[in-house]
N, C-alpha and C. Protein backbone atom coordinates (compact mmCIF):
# COMPACT_ATOMS: atom_id res chain seq x y z
N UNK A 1 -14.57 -7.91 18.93
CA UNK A 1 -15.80 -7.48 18.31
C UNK A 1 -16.54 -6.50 19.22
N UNK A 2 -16.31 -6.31 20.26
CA UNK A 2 -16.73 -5.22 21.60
C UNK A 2 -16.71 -4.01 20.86
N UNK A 3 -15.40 -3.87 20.89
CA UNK A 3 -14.69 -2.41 20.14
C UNK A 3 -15.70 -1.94 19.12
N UNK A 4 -16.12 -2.82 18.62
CA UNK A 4 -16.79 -2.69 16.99
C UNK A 4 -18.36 -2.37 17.60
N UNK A 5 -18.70 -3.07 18.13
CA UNK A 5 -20.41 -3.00 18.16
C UNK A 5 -20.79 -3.48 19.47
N UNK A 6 -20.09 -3.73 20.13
CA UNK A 6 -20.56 -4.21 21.89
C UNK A 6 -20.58 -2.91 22.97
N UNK A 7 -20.51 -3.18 24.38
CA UNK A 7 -20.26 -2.26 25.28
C UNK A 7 -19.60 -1.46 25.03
N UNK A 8 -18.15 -1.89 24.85
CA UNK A 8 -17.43 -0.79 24.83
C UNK A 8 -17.11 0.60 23.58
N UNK A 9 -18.13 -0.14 22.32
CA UNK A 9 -18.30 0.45 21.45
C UNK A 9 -18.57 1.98 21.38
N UNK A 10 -18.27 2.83 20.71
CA UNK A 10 -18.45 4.40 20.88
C UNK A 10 -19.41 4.71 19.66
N UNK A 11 -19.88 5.86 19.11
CA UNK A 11 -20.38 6.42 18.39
C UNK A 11 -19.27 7.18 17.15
N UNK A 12 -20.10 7.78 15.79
CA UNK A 12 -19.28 8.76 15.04
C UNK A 12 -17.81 8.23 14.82
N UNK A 13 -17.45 6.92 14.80
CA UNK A 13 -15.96 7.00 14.31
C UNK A 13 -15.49 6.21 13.47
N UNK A 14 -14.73 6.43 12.53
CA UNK A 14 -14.24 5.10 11.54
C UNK A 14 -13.10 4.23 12.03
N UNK A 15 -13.41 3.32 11.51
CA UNK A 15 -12.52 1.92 11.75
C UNK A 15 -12.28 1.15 10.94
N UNK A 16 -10.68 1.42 10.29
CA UNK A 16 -10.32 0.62 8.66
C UNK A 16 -9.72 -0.57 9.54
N UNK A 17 -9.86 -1.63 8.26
CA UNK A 17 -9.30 -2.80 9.19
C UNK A 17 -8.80 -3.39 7.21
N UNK A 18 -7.36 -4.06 7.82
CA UNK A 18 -7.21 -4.40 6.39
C UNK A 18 -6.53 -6.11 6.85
N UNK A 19 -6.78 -6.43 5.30
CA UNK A 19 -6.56 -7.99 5.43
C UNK A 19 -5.92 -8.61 4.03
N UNK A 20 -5.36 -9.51 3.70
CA UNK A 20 -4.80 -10.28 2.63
C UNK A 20 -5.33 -11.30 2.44
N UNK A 21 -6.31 -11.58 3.31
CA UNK A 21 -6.98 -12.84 3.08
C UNK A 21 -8.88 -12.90 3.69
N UNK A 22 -9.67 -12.26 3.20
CA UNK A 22 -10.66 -11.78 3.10
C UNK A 22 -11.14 -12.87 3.60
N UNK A 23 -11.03 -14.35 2.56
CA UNK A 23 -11.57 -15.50 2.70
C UNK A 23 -11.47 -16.11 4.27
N UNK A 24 -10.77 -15.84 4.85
CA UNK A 24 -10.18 -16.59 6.04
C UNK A 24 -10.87 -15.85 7.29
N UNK A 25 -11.51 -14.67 7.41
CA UNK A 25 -11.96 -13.75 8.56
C UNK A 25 -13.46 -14.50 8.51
N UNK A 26 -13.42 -14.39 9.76
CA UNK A 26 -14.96 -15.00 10.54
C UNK A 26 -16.29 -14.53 9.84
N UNK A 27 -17.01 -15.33 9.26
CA UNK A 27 -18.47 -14.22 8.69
C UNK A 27 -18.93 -13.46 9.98
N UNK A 28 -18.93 -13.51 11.43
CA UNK A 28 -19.45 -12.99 12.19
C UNK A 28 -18.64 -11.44 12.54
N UNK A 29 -17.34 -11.35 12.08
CA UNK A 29 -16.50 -10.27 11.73
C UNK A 29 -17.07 -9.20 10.62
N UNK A 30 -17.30 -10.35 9.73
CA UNK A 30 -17.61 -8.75 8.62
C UNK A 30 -19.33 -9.04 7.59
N UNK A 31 -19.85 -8.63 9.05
CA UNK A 31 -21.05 -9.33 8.79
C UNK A 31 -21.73 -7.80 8.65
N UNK A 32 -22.89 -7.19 7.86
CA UNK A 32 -23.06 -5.60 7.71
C UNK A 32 -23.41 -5.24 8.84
N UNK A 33 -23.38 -4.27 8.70
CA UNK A 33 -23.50 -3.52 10.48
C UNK A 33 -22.12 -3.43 11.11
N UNK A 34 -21.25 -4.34 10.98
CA UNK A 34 -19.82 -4.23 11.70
C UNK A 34 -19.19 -3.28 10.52
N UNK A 35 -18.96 -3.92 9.11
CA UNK A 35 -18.48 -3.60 7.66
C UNK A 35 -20.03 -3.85 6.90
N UNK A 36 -19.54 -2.19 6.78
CA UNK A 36 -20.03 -1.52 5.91
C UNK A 36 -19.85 -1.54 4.26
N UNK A 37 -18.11 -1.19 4.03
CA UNK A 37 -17.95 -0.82 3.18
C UNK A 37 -16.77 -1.64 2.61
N UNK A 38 -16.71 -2.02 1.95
CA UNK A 38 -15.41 -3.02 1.54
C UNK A 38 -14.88 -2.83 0.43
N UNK A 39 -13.40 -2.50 0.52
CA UNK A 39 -12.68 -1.47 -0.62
C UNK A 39 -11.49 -2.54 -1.39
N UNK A 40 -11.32 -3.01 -2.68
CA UNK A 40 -9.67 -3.45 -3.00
C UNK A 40 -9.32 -2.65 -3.35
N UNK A 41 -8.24 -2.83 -3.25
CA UNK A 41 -7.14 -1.71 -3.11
C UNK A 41 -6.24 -2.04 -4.42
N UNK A 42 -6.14 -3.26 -4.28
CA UNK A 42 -4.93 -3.77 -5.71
C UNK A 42 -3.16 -3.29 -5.06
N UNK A 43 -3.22 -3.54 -6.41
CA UNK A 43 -1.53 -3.28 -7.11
C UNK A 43 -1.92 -1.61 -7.05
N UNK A 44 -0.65 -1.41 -7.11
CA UNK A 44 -0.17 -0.04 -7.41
C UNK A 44 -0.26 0.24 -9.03
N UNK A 45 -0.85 1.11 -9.44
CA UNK A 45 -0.40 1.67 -11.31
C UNK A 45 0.82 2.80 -11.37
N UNK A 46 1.01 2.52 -12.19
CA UNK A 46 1.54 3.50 -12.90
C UNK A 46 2.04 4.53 -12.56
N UNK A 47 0.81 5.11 -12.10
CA UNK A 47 0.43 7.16 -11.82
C UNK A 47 0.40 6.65 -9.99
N UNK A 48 0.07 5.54 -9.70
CA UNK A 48 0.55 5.67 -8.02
C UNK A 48 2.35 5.46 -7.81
N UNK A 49 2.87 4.68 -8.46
CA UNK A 49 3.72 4.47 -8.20
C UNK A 49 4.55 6.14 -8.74
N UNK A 50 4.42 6.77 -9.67
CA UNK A 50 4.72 8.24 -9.90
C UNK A 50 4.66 9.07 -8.94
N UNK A 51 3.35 9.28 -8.42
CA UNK A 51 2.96 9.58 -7.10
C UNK A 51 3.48 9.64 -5.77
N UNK A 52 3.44 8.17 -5.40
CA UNK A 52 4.34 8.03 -4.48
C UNK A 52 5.95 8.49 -4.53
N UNK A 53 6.40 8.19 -5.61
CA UNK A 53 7.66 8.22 -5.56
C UNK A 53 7.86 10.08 -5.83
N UNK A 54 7.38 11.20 -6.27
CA UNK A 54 7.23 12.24 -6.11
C UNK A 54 7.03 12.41 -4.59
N UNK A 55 6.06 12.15 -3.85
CA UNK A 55 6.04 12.55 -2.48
C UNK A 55 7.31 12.01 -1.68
N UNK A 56 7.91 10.78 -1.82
CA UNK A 56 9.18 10.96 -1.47
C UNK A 56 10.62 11.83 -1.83
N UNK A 57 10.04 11.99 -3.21
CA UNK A 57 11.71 12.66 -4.18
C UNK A 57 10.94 13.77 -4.89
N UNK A 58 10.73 14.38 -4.65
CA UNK A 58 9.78 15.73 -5.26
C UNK A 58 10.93 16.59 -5.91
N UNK A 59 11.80 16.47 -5.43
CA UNK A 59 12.95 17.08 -6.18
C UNK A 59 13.85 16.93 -7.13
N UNK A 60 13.46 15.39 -7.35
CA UNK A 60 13.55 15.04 -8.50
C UNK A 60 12.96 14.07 -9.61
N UNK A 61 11.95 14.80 -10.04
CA UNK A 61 10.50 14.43 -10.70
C UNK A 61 11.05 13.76 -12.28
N UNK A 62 12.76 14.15 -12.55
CA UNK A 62 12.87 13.56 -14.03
C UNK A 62 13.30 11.96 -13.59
N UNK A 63 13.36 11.55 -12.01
CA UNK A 63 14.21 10.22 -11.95
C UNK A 63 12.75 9.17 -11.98
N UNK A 64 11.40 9.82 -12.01
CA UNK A 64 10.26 8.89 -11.49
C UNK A 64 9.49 7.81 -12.52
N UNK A 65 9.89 8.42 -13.82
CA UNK A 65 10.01 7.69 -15.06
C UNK A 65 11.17 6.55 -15.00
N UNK A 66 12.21 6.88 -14.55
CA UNK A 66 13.45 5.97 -14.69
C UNK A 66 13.06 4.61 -13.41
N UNK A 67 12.36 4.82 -12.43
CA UNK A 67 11.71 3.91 -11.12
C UNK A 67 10.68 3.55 -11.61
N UNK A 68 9.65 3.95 -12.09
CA UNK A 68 8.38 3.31 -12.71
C UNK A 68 8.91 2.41 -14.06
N UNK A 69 9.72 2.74 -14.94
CA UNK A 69 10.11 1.02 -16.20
C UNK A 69 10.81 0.60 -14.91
N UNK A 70 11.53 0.65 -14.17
CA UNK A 70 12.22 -0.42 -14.01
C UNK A 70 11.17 -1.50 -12.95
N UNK A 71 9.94 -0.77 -12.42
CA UNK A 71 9.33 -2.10 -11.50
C UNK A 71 9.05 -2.45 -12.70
N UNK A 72 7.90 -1.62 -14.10
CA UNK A 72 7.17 -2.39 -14.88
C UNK A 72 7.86 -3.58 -15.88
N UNK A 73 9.23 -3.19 -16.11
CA UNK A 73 10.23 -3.87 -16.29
C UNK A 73 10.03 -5.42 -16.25
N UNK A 74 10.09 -5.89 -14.97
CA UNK A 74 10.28 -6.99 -13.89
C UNK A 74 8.43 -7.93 -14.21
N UNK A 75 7.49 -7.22 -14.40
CA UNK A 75 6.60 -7.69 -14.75
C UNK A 75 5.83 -8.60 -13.50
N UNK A 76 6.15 -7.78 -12.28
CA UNK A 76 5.81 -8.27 -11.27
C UNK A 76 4.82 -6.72 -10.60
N UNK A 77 3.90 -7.22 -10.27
CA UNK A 77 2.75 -6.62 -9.58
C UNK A 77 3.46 -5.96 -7.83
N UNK A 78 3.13 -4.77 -7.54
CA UNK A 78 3.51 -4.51 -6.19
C UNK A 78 3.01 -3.60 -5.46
N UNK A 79 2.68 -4.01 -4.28
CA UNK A 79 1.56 -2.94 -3.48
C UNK A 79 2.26 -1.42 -3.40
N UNK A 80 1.14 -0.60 -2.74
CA UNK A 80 1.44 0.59 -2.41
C UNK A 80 2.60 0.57 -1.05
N UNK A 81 2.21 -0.10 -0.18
CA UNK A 81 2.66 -0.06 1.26
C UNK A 81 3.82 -0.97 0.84
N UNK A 82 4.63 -2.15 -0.53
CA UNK A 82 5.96 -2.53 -0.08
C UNK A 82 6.88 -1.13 -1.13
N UNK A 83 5.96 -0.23 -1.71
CA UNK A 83 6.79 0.37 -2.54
C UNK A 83 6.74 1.82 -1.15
N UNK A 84 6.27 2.22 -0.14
CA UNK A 84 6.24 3.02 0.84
C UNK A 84 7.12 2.54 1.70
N UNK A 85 7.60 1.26 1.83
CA UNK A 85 8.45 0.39 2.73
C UNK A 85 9.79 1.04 1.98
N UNK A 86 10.12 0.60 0.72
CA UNK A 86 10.87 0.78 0.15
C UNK A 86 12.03 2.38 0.10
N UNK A 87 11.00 3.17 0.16
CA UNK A 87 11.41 4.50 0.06
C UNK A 87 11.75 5.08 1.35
N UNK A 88 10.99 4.78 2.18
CA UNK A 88 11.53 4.95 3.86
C UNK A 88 12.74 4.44 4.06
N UNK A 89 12.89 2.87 3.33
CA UNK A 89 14.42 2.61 3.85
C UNK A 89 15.47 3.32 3.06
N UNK A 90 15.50 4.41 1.77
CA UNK A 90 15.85 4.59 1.12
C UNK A 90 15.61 6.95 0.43
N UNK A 91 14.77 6.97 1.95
CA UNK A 91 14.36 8.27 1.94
C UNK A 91 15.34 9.42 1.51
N UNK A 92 17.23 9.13 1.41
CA UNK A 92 17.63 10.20 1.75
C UNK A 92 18.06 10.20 -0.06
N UNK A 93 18.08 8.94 -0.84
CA UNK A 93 18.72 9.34 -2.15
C UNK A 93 17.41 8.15 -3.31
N UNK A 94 17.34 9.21 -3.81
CA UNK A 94 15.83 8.49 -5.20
C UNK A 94 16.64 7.68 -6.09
N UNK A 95 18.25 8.06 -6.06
CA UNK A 95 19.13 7.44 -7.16
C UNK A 95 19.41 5.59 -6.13
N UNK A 96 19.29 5.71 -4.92
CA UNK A 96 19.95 4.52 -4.89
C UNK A 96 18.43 3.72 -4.57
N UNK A 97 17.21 4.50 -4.66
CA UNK A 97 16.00 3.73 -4.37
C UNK A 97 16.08 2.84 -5.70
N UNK A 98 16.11 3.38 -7.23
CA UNK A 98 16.54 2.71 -8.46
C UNK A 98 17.34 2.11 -8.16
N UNK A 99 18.57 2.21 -7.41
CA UNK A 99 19.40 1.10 -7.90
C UNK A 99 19.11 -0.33 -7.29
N UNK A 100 17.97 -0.34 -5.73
CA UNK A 100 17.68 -0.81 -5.07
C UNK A 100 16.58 -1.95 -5.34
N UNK A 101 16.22 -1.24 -6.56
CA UNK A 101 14.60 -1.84 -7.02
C UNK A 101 14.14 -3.32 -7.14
N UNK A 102 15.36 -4.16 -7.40
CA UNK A 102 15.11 -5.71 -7.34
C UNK A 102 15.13 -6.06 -5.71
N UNK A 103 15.41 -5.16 -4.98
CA UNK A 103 15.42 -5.49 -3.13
C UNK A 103 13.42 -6.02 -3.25
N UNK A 104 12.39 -5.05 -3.62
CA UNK A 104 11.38 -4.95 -3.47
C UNK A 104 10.77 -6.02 -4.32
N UNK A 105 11.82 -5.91 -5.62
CA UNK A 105 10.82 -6.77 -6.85
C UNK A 105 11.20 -8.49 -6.07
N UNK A 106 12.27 -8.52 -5.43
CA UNK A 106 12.12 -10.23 -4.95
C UNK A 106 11.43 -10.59 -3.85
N UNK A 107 10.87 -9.40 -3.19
CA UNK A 107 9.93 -9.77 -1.74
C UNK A 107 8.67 -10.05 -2.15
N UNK A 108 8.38 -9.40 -3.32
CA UNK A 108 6.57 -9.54 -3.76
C UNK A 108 6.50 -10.74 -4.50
């Protein structure tokens, strides 16, 4: 908590801090003045998961329809950062990220 608002604290800078469990962090942690601003983030839609998967495969923008049914498919909810996980391990071909897609849909 230094870092944040004590001695060693600085001026002018942001500091994201993220969590899965909101409920569980100290009230003296995210008490105002430390946090400010408190953002959910959610699931990924639709047009992020399009998104994302364009900034990985931009080259091929007709396969991003064929990756978006198949998560919505599955009827399972999935963040931005395991579908960014996903594509990193899978950066060099968009065809085997699809074929890959239940790797992600059984971790969430």
């Amino acid at each position: 908590m230094n870092a944040l608002d004590g001695v060693v604290s600085t001026e002018e800078r942001i500091i994201f801090m993220t969590t899965n469990h909101l409920d569980r962090l100290d009230p003296a942690l995210i008490r105002p003045g430390r946090i400010d601003v408190k953002q959910y983030l959610g699931y990924a839609t639709p047009y992020q998961i399009r998104e994302l998967f364009l900034k990985f495969y931009g080259d091929y923008p007709e396969l991003a329809q064929e990756f978006i049914d198949a998560i919505l498919k599955s009827n399972i909810q999935i963040s931005t950062a395991t579908l960014q996980g996903h594509f990193v391990r899978n950066w060099d071909s968009p065809k085997i990220a699809i074929k890959k897609v239940n790797e992600i849909l059984n971790q969430s």
